[in-house]
PDB file of N, CA and C in Angstrom:
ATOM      1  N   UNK A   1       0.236   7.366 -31.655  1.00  0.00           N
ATOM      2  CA  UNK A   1       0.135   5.918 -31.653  1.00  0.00           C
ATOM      3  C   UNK A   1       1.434   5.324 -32.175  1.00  0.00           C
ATOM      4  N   UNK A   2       1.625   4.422 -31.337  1.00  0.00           N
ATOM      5  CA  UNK A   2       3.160   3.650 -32.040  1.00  0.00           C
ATOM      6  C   UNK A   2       2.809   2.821 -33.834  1.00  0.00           C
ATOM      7  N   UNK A   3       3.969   2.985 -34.387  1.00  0.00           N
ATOM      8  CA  UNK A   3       3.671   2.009 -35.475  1.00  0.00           C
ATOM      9  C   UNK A   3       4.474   1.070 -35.341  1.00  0.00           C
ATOM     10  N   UNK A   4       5.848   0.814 -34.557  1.00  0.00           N
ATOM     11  CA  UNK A   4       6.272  -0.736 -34.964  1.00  0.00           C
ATOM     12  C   UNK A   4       6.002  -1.861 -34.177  1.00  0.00           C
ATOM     13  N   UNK A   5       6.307  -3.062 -34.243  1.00  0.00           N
ATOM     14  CA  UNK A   5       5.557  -3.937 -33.128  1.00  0.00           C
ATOM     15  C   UNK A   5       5.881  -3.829 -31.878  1.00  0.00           C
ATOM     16  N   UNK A   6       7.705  -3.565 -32.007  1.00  0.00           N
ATOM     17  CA  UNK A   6       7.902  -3.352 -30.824  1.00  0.00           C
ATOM     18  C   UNK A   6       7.486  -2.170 -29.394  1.00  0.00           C
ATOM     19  N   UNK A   7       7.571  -0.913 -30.551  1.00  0.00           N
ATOM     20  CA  UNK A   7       6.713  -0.016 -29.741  1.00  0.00           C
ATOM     21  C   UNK A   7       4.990  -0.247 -29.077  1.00  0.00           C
ATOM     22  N   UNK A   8       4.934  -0.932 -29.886  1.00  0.00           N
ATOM     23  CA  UNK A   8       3.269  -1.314 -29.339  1.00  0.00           C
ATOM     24  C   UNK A   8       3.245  -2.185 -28.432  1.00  0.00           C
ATOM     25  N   UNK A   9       4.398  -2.921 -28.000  1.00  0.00           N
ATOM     26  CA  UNK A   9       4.306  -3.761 -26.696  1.00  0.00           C
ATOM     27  C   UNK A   9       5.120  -3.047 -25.861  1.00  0.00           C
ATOM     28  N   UNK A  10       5.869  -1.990 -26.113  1.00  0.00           N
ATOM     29  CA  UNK A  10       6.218  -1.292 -25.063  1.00  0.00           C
ATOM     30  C   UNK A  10       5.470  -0.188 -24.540  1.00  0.00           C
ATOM     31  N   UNK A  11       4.354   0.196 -25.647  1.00  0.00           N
ATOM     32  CA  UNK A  11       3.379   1.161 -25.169  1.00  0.00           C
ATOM     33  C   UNK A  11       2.646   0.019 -24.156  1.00  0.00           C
ATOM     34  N   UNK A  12       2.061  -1.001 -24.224  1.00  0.00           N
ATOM     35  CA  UNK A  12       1.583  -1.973 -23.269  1.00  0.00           C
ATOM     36  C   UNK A  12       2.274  -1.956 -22.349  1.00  0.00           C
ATOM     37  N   UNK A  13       3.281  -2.356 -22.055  1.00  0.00           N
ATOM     38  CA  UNK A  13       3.745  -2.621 -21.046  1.00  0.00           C
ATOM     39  C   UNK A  13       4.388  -1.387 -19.923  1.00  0.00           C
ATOM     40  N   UNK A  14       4.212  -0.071 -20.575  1.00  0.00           N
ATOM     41  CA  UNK A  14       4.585   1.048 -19.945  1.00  0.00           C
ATOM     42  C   UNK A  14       2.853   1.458 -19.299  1.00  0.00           C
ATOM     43  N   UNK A  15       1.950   0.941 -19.777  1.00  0.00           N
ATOM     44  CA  UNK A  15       0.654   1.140 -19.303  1.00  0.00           C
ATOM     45  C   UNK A  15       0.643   0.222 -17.825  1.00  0.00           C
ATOM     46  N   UNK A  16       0.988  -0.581 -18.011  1.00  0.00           N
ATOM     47  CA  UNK A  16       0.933  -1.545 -16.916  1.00  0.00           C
ATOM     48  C   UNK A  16       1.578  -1.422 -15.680  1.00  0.00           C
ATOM     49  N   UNK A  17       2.535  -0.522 -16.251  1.00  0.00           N
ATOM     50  CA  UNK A  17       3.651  -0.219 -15.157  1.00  0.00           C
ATOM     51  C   UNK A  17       2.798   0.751 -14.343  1.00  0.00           C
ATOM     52  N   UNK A  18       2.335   2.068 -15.579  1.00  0.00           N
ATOM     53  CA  UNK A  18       2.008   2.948 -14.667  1.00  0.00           C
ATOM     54  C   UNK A  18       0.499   2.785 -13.684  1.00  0.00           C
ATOM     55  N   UNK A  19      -0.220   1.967 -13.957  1.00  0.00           N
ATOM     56  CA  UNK A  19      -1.204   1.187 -13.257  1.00  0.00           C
ATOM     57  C   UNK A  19      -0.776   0.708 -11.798  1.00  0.00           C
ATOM     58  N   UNK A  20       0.403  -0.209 -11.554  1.00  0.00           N
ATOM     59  CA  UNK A  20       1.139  -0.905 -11.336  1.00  0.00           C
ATOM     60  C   UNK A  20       1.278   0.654 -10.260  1.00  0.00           C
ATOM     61  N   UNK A  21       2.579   1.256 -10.466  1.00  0.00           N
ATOM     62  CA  UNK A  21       3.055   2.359 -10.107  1.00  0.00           C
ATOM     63  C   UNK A  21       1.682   3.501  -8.904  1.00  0.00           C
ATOM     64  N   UNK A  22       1.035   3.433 -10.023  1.00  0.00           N
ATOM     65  CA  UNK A  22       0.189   4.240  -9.267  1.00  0.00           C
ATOM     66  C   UNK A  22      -0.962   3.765  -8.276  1.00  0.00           C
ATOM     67  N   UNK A  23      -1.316   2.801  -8.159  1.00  0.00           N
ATOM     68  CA  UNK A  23      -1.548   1.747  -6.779  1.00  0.00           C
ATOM     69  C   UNK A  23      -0.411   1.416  -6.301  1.00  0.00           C
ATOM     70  N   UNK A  24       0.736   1.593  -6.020  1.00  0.00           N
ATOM     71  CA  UNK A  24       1.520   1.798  -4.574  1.00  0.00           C
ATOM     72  C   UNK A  24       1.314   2.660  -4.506  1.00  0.00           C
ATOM     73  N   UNK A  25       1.655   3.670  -5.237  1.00  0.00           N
ATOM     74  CA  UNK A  25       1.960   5.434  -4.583  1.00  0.00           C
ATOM     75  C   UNK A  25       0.564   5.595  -3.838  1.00  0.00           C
ATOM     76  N   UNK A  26      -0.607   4.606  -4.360  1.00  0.00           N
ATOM     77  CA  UNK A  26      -1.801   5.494  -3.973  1.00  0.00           C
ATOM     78  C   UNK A  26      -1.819   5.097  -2.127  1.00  0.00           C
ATOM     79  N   UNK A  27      -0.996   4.142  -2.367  1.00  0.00           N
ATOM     80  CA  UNK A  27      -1.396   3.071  -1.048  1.00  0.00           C
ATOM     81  C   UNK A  27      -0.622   3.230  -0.086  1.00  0.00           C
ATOM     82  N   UNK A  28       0.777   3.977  -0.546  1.00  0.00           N
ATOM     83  CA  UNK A  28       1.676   4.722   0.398  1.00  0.00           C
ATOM     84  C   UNK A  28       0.958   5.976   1.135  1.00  0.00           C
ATOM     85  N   UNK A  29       0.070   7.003   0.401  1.00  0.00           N
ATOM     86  CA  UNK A  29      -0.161   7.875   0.175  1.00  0.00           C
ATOM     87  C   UNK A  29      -1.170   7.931   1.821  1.00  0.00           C
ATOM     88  N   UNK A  30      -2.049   6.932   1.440  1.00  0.00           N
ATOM     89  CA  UNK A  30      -3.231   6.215   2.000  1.00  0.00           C
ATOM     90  C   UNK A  30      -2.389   5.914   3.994  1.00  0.00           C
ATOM     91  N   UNK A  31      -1.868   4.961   3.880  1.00  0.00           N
ATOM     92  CA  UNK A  31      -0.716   5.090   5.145  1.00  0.00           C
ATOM     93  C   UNK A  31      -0.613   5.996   5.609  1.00  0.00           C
ATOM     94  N   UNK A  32       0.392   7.121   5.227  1.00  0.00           N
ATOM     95  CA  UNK A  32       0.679   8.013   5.847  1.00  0.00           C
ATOM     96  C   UNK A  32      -0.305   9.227   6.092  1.00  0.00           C
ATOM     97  N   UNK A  33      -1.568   8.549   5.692  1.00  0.00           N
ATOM     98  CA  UNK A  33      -2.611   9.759   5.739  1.00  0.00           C
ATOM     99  C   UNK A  33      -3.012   8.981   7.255  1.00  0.00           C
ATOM    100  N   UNK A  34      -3.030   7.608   7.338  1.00  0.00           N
ATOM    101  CA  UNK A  34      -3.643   7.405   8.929  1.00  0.00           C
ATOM    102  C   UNK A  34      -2.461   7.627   9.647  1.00  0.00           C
ATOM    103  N   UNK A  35      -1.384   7.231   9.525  1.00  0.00           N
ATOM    104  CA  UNK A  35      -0.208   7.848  10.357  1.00  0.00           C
ATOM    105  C   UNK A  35      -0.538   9.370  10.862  1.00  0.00           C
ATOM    106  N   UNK A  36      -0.674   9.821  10.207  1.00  0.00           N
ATOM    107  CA  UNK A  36      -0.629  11.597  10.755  1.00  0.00           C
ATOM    108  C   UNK A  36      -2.042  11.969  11.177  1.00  0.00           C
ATOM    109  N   UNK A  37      -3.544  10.979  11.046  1.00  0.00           N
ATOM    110  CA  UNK A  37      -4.207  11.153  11.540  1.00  0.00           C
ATOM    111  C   UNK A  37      -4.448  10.309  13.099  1.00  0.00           C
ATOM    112  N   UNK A  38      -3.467   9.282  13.497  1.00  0.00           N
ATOM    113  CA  UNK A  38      -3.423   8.453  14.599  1.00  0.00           C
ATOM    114  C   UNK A  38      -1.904   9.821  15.267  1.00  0.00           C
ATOM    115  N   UNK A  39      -1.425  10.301  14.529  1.00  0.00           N
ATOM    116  CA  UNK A  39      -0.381  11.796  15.309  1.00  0.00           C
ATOM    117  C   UNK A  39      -1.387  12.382  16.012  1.00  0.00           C
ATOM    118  N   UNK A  40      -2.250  12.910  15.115  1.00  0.00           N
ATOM    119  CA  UNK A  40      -3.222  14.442  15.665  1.00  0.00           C
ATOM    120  C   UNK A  40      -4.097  13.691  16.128  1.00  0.00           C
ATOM    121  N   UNK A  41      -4.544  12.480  16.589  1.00  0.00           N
ATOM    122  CA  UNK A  41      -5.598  12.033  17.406  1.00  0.00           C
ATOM    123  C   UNK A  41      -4.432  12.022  18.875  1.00  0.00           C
ATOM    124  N   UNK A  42      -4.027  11.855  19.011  1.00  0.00           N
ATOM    125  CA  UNK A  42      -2.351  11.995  20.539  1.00  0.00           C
ATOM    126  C   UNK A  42      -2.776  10.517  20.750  1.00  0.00           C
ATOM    127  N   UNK A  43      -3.115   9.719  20.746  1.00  0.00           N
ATOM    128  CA  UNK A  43      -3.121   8.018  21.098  1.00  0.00           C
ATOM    129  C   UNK A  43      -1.735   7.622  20.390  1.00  0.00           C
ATOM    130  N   UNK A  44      -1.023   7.483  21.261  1.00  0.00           N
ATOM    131  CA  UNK A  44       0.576   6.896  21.260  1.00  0.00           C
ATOM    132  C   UNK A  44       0.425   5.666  20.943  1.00  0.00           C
ATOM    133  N   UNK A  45      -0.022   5.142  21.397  1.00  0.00           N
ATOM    134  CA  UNK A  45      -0.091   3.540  21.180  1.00  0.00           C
ATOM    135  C   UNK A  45      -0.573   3.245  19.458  1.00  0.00           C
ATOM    136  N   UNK A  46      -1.557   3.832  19.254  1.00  0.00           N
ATOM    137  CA  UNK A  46      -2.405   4.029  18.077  1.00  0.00           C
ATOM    138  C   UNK A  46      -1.264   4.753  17.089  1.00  0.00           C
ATOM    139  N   UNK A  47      -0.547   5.759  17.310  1.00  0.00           N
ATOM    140  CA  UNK A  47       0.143   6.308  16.629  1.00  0.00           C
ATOM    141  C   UNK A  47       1.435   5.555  16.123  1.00  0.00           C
ATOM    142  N   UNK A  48       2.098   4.727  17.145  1.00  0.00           N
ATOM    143  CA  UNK A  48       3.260   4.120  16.913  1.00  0.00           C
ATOM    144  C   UNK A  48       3.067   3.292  15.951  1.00  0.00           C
ATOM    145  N   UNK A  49       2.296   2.551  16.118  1.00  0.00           N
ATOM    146  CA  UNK A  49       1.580   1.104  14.987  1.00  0.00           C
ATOM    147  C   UNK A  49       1.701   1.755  13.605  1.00  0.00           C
ATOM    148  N   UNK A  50       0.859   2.871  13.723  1.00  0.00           N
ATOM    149  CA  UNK A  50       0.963   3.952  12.476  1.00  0.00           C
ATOM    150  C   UNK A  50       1.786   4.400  11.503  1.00  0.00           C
ATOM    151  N   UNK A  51       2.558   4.828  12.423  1.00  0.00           N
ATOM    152  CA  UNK A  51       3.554   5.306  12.132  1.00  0.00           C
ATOM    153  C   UNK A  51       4.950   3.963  11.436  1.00  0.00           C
ATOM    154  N   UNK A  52       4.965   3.135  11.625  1.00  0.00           N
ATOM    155  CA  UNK A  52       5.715   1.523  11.969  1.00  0.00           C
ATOM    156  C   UNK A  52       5.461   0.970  10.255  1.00  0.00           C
ATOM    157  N   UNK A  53       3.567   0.833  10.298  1.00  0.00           N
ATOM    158  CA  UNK A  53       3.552   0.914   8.864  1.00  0.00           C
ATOM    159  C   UNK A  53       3.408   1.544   7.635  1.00  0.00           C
ATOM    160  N   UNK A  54       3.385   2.673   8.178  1.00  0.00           N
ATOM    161  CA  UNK A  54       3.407   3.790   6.967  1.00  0.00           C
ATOM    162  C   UNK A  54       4.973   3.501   6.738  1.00  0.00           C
ATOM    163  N   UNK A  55       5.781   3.735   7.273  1.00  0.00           N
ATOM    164  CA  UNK A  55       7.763   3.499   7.008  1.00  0.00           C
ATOM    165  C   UNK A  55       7.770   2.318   6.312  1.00  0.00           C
ATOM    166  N   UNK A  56       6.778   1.298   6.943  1.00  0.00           N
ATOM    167  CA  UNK A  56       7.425  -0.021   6.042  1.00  0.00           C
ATOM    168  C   UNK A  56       6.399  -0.082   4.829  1.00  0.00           C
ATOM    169  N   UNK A  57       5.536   0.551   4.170  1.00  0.00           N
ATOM    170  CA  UNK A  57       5.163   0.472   2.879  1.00  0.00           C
ATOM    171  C   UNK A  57       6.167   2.048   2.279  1.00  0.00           C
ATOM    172  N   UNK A  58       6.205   2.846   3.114  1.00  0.00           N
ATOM    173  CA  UNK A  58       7.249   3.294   1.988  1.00  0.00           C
ATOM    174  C   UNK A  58       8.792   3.451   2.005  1.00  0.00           C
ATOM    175  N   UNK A  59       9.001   2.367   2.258  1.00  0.00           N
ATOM    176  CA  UNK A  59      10.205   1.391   2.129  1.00  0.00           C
ATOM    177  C   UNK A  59       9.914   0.235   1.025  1.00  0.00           C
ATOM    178  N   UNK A  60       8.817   0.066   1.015  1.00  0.00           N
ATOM    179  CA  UNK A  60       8.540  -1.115  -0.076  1.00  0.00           C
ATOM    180  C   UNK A  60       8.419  -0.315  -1.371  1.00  0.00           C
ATOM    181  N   UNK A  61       7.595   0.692  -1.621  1.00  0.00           N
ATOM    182  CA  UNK A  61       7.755   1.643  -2.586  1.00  0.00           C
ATOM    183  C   UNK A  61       8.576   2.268  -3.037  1.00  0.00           C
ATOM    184  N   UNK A  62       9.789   2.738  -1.976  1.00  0.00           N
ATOM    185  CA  UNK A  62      11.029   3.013  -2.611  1.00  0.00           C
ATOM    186  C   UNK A  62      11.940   1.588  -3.010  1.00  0.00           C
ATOM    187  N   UNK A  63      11.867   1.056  -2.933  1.00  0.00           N
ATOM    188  CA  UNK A  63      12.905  -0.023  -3.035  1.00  0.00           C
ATOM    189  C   UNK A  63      12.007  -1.038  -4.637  1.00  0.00           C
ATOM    190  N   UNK A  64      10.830  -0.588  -5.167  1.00  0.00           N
ATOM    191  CA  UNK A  64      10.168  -0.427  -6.309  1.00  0.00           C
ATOM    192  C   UNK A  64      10.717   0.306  -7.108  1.00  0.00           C
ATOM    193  N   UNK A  65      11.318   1.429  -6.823  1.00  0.00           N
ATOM    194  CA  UNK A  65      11.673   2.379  -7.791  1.00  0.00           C
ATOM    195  C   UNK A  65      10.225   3.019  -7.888  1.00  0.00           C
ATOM    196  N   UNK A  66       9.212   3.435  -7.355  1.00  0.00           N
ATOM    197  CA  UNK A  66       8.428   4.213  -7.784  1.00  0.00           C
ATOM    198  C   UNK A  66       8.590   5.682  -7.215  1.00  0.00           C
ATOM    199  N   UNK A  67       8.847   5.083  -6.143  1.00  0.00           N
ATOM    200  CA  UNK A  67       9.694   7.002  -5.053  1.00  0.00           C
ATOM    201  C   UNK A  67      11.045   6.360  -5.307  1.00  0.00           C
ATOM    202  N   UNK A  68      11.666   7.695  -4.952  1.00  0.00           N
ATOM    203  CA  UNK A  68      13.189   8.123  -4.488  1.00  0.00           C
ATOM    204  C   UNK A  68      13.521   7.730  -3.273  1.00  0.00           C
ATOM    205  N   UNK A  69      15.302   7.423  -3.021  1.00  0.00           N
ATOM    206  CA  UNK A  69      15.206   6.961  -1.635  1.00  0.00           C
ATOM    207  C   UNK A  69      15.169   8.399  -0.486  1.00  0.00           C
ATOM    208  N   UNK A  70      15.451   9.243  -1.444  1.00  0.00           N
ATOM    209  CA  UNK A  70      15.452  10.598  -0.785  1.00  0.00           C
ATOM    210  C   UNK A  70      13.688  10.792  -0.064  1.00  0.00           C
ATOM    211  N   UNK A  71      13.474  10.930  -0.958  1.00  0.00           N
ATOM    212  CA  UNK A  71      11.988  11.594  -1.251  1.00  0.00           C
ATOM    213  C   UNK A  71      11.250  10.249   0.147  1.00  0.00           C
ATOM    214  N   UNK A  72      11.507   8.992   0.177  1.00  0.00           N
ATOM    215  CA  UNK A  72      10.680   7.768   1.373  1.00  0.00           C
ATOM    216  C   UNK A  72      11.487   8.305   2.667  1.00  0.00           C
ATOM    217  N   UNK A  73      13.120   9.146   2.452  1.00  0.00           N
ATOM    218  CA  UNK A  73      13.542   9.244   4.072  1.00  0.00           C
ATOM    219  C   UNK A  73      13.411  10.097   4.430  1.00  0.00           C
ATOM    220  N   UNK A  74      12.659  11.275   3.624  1.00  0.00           N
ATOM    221  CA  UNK A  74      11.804  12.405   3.747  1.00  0.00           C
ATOM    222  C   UNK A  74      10.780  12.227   4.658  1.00  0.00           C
ATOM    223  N   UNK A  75      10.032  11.298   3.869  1.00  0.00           N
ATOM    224  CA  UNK A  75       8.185  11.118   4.438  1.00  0.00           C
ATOM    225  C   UNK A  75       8.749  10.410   5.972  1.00  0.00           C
ATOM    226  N   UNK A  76       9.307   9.134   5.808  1.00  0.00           N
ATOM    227  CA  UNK A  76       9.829   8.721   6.875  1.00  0.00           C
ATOM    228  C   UNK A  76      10.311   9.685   8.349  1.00  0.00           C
ATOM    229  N   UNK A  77      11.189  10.708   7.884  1.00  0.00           N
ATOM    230  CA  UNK A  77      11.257  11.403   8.480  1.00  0.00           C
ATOM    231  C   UNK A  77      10.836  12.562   9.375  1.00  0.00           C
ATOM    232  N   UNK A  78      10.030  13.321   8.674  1.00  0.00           N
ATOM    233  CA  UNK A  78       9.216  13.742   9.357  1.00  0.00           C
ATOM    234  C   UNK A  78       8.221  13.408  10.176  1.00  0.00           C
ATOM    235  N   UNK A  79       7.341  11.695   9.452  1.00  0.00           N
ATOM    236  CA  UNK A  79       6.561  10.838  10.293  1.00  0.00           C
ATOM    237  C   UNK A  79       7.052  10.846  11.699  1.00  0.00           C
ATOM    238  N   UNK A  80       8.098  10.005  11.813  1.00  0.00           N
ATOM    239  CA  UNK A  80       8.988  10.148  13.409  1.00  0.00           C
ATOM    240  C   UNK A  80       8.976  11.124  13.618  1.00  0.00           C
ATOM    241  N   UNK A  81       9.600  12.604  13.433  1.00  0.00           N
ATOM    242  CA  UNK A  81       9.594  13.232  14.167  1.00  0.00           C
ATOM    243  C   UNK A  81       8.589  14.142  15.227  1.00  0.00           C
ATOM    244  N   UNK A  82       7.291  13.863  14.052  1.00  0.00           N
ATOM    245  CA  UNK A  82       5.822  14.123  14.897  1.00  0.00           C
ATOM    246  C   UNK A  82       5.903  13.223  16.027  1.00  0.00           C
ATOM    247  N   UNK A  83       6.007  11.909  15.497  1.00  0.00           N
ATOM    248  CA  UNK A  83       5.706  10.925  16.626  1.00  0.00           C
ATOM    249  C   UNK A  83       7.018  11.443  17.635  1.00  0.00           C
ATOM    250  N   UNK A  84       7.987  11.482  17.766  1.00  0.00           N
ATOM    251  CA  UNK A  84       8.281  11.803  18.943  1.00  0.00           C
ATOM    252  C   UNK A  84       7.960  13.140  19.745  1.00  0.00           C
ATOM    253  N   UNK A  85       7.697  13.747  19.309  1.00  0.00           N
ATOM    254  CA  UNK A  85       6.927  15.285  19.945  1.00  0.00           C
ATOM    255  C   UNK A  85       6.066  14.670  20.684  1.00  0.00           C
ATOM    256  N   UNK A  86       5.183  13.467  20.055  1.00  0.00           N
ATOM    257  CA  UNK A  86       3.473  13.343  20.706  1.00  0.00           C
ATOM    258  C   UNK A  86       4.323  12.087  21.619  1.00  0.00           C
ATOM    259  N   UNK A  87       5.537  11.633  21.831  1.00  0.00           N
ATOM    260  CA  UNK A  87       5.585  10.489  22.622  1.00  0.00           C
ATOM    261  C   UNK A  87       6.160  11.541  23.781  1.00  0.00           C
ATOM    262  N   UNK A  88       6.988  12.577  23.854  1.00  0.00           N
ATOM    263  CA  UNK A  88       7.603  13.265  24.499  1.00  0.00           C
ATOM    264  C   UNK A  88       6.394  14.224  25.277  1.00  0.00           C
ATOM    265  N   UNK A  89       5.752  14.777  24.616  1.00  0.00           N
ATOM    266  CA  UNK A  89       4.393  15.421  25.300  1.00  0.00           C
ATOM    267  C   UNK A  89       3.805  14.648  25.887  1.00  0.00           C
ATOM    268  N   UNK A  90       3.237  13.322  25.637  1.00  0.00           N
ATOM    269  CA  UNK A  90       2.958  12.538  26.215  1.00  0.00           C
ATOM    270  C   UNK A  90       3.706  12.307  27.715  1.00  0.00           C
ATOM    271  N   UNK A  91       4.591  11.731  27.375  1.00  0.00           N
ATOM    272  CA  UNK A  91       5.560  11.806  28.644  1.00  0.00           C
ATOM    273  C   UNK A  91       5.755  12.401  29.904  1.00  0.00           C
ATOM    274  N   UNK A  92       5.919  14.040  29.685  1.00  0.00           N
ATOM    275  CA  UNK A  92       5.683  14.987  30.043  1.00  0.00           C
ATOM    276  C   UNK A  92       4.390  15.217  31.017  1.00  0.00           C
ATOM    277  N   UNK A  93       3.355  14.994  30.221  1.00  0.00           N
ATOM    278  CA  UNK A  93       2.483  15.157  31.132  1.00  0.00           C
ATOM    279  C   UNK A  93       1.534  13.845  31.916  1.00  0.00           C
ATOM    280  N   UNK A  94       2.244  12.730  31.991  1.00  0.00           N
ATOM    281  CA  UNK A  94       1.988  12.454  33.332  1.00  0.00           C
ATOM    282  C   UNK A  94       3.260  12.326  34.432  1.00  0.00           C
TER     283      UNK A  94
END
């Protein structure tokens, strides 16, 4: 437990953060879970949308400082690259 005043409003306010913190991450998390489930369903149309906002919440999360910019052009990255496999297969077969 903190004893000076100031620590005790920074123990507050580091609570808040991580509250704060951990509803984006949860909500990024959440995104890219329908992103990759609108991938493995093959609906392109469905997938692109998907895919569009999963990048732009974690773009909002990195630019929070709660992810890395590494770590969002990661997730980012690989997102697309499924999606183009399933736009290219797609393609392909008609």
């Amino acid at each position: 437990m903190p004893n000076t005043r100031s620590a005790i409003r920074q123990l507050r306010k580091s609570l808040k953060r991580r509250e704060r913190n951990k509803m984006h991450k949860s909500r990024m998390r959440t995104f890219i879970k329908y992103a990759r489930e609108a991938l493995s369903s093959g609906d392109v149309e469905r997938a692109i949308e998907a895919v569009r906002m999963a990048c732009r919440v974690i773009d909002k999360t990195a630019s929070k400082g709660i992810i890395k910019p590494n770590t969002a052009a990661r997730y980012k990255s690989r997102l697309t690259n499924r999606l183009n496999k399933l736009i290219t297969s797609a393609s392909q077969a008609t």
